[in-house]
C-alpha atoms as a PDB file:
ATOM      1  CA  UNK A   1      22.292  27.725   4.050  1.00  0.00           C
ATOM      2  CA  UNK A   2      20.772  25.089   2.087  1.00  0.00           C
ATOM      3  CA  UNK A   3      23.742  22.306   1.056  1.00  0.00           C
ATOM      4  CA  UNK A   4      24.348  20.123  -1.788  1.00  0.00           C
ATOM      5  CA  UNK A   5      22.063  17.292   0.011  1.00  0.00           C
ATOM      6  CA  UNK A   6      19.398  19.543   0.293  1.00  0.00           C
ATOM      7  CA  UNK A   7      19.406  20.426  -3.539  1.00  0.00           C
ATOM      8  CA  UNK A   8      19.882  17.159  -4.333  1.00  0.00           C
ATOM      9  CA  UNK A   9      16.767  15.879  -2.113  1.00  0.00           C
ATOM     10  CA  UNK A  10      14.663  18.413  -3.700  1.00  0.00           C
ATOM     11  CA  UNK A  11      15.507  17.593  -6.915  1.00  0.00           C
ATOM     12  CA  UNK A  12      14.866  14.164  -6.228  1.00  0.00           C
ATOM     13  CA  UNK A  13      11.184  14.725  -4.310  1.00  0.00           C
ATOM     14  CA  UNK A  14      10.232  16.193  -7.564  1.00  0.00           C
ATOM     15  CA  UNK A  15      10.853  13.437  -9.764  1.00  0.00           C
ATOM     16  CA  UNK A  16       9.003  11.265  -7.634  1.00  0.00           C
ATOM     17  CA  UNK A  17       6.312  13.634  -7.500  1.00  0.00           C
ATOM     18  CA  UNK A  18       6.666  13.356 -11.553  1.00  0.00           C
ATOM     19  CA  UNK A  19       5.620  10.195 -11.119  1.00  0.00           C
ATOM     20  CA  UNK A  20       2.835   9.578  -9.127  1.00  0.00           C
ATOM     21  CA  UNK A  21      -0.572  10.009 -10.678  1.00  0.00           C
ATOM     22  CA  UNK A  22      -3.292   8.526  -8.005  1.00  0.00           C
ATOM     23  CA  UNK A  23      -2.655  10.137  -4.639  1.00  0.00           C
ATOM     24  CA  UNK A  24      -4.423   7.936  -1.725  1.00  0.00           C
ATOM     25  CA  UNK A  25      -6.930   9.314   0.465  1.00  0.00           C
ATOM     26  CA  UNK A  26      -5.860   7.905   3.419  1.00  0.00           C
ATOM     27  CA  UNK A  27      -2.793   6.852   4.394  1.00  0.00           C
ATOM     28  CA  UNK A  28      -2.191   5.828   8.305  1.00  0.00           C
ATOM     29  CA  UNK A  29       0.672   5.494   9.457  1.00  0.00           C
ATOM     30  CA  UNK A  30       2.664   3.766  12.235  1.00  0.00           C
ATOM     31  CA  UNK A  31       5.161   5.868  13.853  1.00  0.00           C
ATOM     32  CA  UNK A  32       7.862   3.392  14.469  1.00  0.00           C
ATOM     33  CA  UNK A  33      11.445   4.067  15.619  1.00  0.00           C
ATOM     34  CA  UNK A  34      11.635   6.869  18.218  1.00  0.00           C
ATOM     35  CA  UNK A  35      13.018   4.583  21.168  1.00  0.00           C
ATOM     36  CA  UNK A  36      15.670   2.896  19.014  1.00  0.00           C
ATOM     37  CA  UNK A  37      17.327   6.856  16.819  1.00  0.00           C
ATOM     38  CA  UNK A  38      16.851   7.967  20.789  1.00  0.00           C
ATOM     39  CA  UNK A  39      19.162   4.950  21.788  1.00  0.00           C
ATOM     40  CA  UNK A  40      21.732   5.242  18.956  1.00  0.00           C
ATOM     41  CA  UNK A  41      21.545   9.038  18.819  1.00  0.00           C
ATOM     42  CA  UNK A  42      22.750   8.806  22.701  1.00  0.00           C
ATOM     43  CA  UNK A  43      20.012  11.011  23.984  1.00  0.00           C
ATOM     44  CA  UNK A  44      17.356  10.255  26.664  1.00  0.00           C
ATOM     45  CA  UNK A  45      13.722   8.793  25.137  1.00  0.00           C
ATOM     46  CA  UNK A  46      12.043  11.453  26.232  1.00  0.00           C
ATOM     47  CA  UNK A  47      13.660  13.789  23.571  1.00  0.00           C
ATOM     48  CA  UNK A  48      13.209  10.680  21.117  1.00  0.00           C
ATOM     49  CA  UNK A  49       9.315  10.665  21.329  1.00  0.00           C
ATOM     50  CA  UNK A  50       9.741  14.831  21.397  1.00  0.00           C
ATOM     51  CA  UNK A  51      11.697  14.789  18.160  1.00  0.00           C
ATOM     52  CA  UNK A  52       9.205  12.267  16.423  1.00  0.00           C
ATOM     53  CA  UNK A  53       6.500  14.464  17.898  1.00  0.00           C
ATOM     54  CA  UNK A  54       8.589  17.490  15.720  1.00  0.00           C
ATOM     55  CA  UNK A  55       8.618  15.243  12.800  1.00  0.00           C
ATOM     56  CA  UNK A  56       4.970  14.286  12.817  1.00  0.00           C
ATOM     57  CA  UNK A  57       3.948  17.941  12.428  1.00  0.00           C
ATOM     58  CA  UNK A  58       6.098  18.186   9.090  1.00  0.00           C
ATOM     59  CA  UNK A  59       4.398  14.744   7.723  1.00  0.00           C
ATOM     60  CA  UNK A  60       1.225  16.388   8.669  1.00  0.00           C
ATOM     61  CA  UNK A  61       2.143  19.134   6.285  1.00  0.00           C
ATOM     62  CA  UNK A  62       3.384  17.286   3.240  1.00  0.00           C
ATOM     63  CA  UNK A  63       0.885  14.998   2.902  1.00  0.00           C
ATOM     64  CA  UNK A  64      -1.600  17.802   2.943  1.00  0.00           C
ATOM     65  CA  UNK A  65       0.265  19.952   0.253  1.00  0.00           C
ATOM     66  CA  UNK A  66       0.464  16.639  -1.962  1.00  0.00           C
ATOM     67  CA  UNK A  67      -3.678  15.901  -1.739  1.00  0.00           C
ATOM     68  CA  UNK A  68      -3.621  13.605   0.804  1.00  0.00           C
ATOM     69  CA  UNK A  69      -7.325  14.201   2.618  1.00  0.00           C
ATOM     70  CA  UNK A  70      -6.990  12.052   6.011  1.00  0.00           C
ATOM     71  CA  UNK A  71      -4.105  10.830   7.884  1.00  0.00           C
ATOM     72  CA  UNK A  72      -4.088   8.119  10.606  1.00  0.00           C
ATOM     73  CA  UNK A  73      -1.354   8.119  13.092  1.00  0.00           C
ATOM     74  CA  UNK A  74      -0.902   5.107  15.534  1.00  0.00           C
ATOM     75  CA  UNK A  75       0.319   6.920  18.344  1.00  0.00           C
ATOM     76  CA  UNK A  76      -0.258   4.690  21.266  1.00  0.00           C
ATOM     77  CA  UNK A  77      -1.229   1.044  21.577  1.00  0.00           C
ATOM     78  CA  UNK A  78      -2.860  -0.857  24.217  1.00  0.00           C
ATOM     79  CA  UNK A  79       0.417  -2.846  24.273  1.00  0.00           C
ATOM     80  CA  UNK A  80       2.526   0.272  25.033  1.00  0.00           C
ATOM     81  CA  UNK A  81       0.824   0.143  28.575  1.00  0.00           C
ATOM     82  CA  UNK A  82       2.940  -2.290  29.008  1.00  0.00           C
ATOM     83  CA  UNK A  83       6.095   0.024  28.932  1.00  0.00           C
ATOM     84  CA  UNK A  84       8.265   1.732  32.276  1.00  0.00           C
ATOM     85  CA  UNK A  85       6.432   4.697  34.566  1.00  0.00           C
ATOM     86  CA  UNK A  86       8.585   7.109  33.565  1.00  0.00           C
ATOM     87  CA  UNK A  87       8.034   6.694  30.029  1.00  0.00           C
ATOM     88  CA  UNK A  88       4.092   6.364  29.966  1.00  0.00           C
ATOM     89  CA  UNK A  89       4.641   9.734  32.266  1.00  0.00           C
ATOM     90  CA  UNK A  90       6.898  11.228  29.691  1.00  0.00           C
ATOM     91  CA  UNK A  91       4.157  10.284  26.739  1.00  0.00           C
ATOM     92  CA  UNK A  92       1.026  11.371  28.714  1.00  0.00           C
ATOM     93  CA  UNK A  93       2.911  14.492  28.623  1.00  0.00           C
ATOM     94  CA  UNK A  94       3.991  14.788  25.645  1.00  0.00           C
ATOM     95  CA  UNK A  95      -0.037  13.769  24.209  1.00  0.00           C
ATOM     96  CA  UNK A  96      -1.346  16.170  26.739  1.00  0.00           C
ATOM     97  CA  UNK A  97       1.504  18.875  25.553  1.00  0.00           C
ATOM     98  CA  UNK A  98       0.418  18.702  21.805  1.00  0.00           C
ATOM     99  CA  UNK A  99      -3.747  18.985  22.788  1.00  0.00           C
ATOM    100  CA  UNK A 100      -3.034  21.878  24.832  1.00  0.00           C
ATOM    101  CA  UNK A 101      -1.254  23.463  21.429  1.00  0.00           C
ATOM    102  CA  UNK A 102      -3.846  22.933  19.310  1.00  0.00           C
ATOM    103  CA  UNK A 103      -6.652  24.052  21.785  1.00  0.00           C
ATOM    104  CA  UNK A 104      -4.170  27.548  21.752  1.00  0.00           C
ATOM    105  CA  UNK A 105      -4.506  27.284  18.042  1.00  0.00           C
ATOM    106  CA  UNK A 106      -8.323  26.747  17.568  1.00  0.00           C
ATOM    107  CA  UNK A 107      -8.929  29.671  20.077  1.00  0.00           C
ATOM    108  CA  UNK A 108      -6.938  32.470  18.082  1.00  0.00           C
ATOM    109  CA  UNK A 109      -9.349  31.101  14.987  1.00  0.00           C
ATOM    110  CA  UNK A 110      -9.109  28.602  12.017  1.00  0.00           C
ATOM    111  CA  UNK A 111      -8.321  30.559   8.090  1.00  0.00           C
ATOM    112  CA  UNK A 112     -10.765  28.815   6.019  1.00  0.00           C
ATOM    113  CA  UNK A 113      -7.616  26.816   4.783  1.00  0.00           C
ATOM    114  CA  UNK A 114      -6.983  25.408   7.834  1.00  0.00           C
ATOM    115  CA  UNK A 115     -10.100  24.048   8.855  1.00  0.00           C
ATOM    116  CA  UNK A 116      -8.437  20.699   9.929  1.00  0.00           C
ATOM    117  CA  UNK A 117     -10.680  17.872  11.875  1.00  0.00           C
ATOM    118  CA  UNK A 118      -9.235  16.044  14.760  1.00  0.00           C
ATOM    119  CA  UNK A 119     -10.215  13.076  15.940  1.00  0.00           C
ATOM    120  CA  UNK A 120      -9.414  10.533  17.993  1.00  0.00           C
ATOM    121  CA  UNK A 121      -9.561   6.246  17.679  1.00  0.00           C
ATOM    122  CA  UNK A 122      -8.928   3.889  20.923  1.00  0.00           C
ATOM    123  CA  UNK A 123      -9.938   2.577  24.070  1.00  0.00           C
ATOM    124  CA  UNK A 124     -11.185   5.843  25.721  1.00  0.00           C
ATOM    125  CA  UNK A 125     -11.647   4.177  28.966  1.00  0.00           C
ATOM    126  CA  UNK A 126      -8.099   3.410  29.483  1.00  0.00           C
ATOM    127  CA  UNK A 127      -7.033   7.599  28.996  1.00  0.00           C
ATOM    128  CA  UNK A 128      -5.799   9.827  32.186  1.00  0.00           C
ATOM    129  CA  UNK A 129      -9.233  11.894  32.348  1.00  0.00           C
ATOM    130  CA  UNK A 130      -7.214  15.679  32.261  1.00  0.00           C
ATOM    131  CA  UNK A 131      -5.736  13.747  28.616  1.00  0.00           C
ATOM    132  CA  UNK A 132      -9.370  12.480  27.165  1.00  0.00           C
ATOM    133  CA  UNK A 133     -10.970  15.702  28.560  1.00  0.00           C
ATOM    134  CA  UNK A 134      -8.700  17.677  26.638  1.00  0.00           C
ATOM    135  CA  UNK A 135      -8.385  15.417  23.451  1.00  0.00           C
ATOM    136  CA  UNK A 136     -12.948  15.375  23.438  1.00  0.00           C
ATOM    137  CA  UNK A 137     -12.662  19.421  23.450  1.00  0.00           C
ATOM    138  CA  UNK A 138     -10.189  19.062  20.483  1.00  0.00           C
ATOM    139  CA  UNK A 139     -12.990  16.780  18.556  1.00  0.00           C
ATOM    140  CA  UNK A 140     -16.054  19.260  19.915  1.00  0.00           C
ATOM    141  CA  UNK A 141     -13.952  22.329  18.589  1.00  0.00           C
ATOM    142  CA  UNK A 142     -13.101  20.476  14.884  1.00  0.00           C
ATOM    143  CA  UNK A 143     -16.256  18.335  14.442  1.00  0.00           C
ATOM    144  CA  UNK A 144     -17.868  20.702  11.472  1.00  0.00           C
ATOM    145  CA  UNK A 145     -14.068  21.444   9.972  1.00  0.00           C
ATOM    146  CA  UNK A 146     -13.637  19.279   6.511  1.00  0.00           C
ATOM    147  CA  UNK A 147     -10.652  19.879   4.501  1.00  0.00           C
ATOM    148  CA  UNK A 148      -8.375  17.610   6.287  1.00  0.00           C
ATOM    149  CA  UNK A 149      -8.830  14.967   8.926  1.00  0.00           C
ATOM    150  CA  UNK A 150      -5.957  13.834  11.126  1.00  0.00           C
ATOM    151  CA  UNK A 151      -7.222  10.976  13.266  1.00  0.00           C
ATOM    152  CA  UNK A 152      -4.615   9.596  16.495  1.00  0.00           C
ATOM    153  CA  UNK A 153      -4.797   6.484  17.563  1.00  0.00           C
ATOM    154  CA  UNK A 154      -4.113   6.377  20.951  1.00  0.00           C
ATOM    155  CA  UNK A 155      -4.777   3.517  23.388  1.00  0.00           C
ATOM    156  CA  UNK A 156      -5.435   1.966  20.556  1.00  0.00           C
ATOM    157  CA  UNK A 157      -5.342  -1.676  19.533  1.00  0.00           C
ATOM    158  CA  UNK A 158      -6.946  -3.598  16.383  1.00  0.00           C
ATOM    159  CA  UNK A 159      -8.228  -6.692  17.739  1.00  0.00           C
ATOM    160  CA  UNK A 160      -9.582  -4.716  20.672  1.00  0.00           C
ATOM    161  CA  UNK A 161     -11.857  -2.421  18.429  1.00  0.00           C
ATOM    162  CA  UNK A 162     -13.070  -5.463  16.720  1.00  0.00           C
ATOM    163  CA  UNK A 163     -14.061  -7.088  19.945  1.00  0.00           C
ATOM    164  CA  UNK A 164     -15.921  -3.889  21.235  1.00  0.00           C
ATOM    165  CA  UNK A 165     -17.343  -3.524  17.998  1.00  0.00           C
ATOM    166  CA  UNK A 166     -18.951  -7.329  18.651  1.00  0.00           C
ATOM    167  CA  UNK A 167     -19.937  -6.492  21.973  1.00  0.00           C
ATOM    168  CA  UNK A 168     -22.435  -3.601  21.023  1.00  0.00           C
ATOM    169  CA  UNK A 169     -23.549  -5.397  18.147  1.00  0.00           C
ATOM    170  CA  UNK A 170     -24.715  -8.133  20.523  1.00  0.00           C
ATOM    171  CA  UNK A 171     -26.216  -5.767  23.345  1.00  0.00           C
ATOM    172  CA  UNK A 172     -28.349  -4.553  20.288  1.00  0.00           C
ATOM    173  CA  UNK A 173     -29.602  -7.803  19.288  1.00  0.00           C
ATOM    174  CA  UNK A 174     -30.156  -8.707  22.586  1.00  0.00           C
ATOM    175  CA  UNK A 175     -32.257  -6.183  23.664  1.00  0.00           C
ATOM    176  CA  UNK A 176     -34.224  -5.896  20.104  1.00  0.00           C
ATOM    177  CA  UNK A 177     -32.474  -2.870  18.741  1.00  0.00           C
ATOM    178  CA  UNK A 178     -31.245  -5.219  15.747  1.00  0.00           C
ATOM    179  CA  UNK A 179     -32.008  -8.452  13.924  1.00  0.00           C
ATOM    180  CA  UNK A 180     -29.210 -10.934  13.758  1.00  0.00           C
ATOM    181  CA  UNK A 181     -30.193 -11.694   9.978  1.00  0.00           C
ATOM    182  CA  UNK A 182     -29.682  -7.853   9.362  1.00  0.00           C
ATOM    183  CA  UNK A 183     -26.071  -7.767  10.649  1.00  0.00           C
ATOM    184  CA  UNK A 184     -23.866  -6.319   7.163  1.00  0.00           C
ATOM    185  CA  UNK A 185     -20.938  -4.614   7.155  1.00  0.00           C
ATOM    186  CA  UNK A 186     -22.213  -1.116   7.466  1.00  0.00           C
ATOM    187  CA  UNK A 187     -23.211  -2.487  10.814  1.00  0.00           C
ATOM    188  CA  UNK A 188     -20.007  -3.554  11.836  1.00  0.00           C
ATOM    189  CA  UNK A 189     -18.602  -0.147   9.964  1.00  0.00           C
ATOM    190  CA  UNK A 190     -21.344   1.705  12.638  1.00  0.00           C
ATOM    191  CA  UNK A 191     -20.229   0.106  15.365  1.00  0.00           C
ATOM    192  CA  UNK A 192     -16.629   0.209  15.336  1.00  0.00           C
ATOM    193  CA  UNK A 193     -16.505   4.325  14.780  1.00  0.00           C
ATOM    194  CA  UNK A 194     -19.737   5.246  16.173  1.00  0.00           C
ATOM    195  CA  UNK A 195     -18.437   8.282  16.975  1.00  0.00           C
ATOM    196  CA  UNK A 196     -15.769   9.450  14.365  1.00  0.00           C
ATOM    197  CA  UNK A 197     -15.898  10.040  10.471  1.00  0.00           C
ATOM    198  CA  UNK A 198     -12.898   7.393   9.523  1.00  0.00           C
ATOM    199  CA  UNK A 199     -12.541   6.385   5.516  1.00  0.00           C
ATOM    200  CA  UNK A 200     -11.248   3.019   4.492  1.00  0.00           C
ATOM    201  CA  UNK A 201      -7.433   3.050   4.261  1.00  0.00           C
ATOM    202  CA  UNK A 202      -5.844   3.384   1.103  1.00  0.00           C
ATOM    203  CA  UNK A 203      -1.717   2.992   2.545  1.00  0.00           C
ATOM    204  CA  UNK A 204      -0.255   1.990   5.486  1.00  0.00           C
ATOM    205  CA  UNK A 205       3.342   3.143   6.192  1.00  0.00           C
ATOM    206  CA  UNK A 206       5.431   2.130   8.719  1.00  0.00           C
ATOM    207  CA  UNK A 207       8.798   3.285   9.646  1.00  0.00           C
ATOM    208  CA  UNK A 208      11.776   2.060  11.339  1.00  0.00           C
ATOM    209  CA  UNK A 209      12.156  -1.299   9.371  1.00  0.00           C
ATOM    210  CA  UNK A 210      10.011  -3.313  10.688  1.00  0.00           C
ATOM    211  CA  UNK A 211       8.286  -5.332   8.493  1.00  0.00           C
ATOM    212  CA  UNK A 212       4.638  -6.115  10.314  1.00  0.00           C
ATOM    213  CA  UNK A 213       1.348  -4.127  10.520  1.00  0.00           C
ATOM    214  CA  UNK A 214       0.942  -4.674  14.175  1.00  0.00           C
ATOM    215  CA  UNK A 215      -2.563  -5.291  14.312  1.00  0.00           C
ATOM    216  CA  UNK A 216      -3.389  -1.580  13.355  1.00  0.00           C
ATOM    217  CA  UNK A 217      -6.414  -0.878  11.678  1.00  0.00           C
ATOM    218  CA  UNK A 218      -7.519  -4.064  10.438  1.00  0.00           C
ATOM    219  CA  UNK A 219     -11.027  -3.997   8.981  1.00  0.00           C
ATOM    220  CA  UNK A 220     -10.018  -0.581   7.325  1.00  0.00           C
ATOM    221  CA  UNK A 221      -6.704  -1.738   6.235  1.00  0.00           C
ATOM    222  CA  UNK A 222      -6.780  -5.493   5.043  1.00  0.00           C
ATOM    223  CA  UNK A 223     -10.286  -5.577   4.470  1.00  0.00           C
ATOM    224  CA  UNK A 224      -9.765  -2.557   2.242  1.00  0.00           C
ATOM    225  CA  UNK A 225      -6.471  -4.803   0.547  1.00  0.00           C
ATOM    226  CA  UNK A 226      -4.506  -1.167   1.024  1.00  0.00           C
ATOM    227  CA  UNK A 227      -1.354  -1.103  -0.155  1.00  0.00           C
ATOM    228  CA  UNK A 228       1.582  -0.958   2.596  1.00  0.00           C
ATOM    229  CA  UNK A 229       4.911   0.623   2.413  1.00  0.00           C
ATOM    230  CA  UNK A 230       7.850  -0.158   4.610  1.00  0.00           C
ATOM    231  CA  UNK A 231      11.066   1.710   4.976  1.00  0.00           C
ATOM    232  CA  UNK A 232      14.249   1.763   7.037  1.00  0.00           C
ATOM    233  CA  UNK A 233      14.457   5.269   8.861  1.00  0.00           C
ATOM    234  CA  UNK A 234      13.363   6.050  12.600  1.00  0.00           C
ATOM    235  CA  UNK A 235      10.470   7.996  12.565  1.00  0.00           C
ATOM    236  CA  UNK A 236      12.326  11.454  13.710  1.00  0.00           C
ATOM    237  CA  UNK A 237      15.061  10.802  10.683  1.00  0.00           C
ATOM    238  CA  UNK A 238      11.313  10.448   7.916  1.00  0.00           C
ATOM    239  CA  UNK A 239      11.825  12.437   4.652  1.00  0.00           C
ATOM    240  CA  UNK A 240       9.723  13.668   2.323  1.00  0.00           C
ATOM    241  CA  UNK A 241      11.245  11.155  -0.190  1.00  0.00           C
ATOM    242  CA  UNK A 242      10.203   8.593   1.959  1.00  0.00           C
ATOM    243  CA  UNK A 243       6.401   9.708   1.683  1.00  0.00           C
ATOM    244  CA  UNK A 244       6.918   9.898  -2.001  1.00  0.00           C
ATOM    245  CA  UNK A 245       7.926   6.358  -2.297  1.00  0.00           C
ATOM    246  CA  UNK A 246       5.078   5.095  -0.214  1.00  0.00           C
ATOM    247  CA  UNK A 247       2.643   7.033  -2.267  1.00  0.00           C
ATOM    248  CA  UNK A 248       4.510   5.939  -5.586  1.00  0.00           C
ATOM    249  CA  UNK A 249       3.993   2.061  -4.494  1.00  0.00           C
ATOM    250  CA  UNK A 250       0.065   3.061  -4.034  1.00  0.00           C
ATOM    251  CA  UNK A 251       0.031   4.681  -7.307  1.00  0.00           C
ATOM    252  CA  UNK A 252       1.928   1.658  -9.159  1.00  0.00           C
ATOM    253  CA  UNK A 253      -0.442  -0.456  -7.657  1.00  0.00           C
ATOM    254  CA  UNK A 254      -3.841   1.444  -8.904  1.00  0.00           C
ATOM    255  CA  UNK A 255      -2.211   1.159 -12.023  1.00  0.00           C
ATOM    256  CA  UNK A 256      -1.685  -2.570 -11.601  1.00  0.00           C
ATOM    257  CA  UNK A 257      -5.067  -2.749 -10.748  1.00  0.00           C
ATOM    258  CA  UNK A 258      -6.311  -0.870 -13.630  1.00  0.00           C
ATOM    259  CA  UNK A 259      -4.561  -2.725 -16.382  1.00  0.00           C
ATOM    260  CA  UNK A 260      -6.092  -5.833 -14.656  1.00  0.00           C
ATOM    261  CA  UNK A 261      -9.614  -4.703 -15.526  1.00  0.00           C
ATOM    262  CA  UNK A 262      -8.550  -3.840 -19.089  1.00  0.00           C
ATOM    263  CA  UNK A 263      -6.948  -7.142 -20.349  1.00  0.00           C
END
């Protein structure tokens, strides 16, 4: 039965929607919160990460239906190595869980509608082998697919990227591949997603009230001067309206942008 909150909500999504003009491309997104609603809500954080796993599928959707062509979600940082067995045990799973899903998916066959790419950004070297094995087939399987890109961070860290990026830039010039004079930023750009299609990043949103980008994406992101939402629910408690409002800030700010040129 829908309730008086769920009118109200939908009424509400649509006057945002009213609003917004200029729909980014690509909006990433950190995934903040699932530890802390697990904590309050008074259930293990297992079921937290589950439940945000649950919500991330809905996101998935909405942004899609609103225009939205690629999606980054920062799953996994090289910091959250850092975190208890039993969780990293309980996310492996979870990661390996949700490839398994979609490999079921891709092998009953794609509508033409549905032809969604998935990739994946990070440290590869640092993934369980069953996980990356899995993930790669994902990639393999979506590789040609174009009308929607979802790429997951995982093991992932800015800084780190940046520094890798540097390292095979170097090998090259060392061994003759490359001229140091020729170094631009399409190099870098090669370098750092050699082996993924990735476009600059239009929004960053991050949940959970935390006010920081956490060193995700940054040549993408800052070096692309992408507009960046913040808002106060968990990632399992996201709304709709809260997608909205992050896409309204990017749209007030083309506009700002706009009227700049014209004055």
């Amino acid at each position: 039965m829908i309730g008086l909150k769920d009118i109200a909500d939908r009424i509400y999504e649509k006057k945002l929607a009213s609003q917004i003009e200029y729909v980014p491309e690509h909006i990433a997104i950190i995934q903040d919160g699932n530890r802390r609603f697990a904590k309050e809500m008074g259930i293990d954080i297992a079921t937290g990460h589950r439940l945000g796993a649950e919500k991330t599928r809905d996101v998935l959707e909405w942004a899609r239906t609103i225009g939205v062509k690629q999606i980054t979600l920062y799953c996994f940082s090289t910091e959250n190595f850092n975190r208890s067995e039993g969780e990293l045990r309980d996310l492996f799973s979870l990661f390996m869980d949700k490839a398994n899903e979609a490999l079921d998916s891709l092998n009953k066959g794609v509508s033409p509608d549905n032809r969604i790419r998935i990739q994946m950004v990070g440290d590869r070297s640092l993934l369980p082998q069953d996980f990356l094995s899995k993930i790669e087939k994902v990639e393999e399987m979506t590789r040609d697919y174009n009308t929607y890109t979802i790429n997951l961070a995982i093991a992932y860290g800015g800084r780190n990227e940046i520094l890798c990026a540097a390292r095979s830039i170097l090998n090259k010039v060392y061994s003759g591949e490359l001229n140091a004079d020729d170094i631009d930023v399409d190099t870098v750009d090669e370098n750092l997603y050699s082996d993924v299609s990735i476009s600059p990043v239009d929004l960053i949103i991050r949940t959970g009230n935390e006010k920081r980008t956490s060193n995700f994406l940054p040549w993408l992101a800052n070096g692309n001067k992408s507009a960046v939402y913040f808002c106060a629910p968990y990632w399992p408690m996201f709304r709709k309206i809260d997608l909205l409002r992050g896409i309204r800030l990017y749209d007030q700010r083309v506009r700002a942008l706009k009227q700049s040129k014209t004055q």
